[in-house]
Protein backbone atom coordinates (compact mmCIF):
# COMPACT_ATOMS: atom_id res chain seq x y z
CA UNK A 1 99.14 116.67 112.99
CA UNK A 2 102.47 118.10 111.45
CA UNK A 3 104.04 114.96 112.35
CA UNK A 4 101.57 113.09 110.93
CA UNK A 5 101.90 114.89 107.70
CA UNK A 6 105.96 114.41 107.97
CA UNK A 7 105.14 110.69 108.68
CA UNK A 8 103.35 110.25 105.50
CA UNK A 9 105.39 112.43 102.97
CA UNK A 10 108.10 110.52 104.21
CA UNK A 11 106.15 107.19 103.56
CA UNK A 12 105.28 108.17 100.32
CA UNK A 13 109.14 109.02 99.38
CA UNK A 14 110.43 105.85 100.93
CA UNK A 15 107.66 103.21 99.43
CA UNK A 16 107.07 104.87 95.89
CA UNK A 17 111.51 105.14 95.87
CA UNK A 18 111.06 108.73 94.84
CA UNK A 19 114.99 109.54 95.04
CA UNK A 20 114.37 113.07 93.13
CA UNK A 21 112.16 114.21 95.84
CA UNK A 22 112.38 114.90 99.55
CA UNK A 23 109.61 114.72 101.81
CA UNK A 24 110.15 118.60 102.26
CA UNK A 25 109.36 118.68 98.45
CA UNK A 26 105.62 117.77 98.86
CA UNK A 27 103.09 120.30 99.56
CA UNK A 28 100.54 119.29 102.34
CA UNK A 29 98.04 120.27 99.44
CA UNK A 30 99.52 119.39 95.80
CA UNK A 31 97.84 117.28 94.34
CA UNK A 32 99.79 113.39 94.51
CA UNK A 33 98.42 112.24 91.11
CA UNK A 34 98.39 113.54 87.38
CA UNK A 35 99.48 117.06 85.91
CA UNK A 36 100.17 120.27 88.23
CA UNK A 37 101.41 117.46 91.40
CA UNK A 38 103.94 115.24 92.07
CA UNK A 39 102.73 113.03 89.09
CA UNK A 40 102.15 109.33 90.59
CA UNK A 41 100.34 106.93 88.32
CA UNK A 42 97.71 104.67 89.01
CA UNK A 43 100.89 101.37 90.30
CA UNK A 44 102.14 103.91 92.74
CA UNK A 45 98.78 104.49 93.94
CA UNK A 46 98.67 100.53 94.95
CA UNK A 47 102.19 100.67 96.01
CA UNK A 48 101.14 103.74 98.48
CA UNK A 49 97.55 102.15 99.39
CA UNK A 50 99.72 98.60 100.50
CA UNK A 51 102.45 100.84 102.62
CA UNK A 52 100.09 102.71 104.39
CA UNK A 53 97.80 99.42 104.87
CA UNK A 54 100.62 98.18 106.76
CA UNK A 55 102.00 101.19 108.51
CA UNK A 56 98.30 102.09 109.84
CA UNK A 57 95.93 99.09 109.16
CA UNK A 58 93.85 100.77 107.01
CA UNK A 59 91.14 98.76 105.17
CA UNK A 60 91.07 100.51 101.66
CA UNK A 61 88.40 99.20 99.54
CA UNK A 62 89.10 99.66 95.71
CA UNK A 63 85.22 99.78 95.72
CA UNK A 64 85.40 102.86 97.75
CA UNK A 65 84.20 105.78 96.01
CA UNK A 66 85.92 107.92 97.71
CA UNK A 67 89.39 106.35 97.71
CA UNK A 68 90.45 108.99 94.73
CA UNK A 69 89.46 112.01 97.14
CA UNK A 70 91.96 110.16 99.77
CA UNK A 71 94.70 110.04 98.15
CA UNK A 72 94.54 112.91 96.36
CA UNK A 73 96.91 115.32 98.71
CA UNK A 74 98.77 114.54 101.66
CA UNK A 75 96.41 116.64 103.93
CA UNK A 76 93.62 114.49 102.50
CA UNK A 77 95.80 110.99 103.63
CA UNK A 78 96.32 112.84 107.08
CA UNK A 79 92.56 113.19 107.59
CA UNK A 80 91.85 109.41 106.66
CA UNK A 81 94.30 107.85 108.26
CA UNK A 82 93.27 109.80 111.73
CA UNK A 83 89.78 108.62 111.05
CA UNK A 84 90.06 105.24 109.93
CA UNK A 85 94.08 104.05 110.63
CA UNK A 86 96.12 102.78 113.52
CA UNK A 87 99.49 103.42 113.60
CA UNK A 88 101.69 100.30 114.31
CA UNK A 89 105.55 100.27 115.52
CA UNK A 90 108.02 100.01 112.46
């Protein structure tokens, strides 16, 4: 799972172009979005749900009530991409 977490802070680094922060930098629990986290807005969340569409073939419905709760931390991603993704070769 710790690689999984790695995987996807360093996803979110890379994709979003985050060149302030490290993947090191984000807590498995800070919140990604808004005050007291790493402060992504609502175009990173697309930017994020299309990378990890493609890294994992997720099917994220902006529908989904519970897409918020998902991306809310990394440990959160972690836990839904396990359950729903697929990871695919780079």
């Amino acid at each position: 799972m710790e690689s999984l977490k790695n995987e996807i802070k360093k996803l979110i680094v890379d994709s979003l172009g985050l060149e302030d922060l490290s993947p090191g930098d984000i807590g498995d629990d800070v919140p990604l979005f808004g005050d007291g986290g790493i402060g992504l807005d609502s175009i990173d969340a697309l930017e994020l749900g299309v990378a990890l569409r493609k890294k994992y073939h997720l099917s994220i419905d902006s529908g989904d009530s519970g897409a918020r709760e998902h991306f809310a931390s990394v440990n959160n991603l972690v836990k839904f991409v396990q359950i729903r993704g697929q990871k695919t070769e780079d």
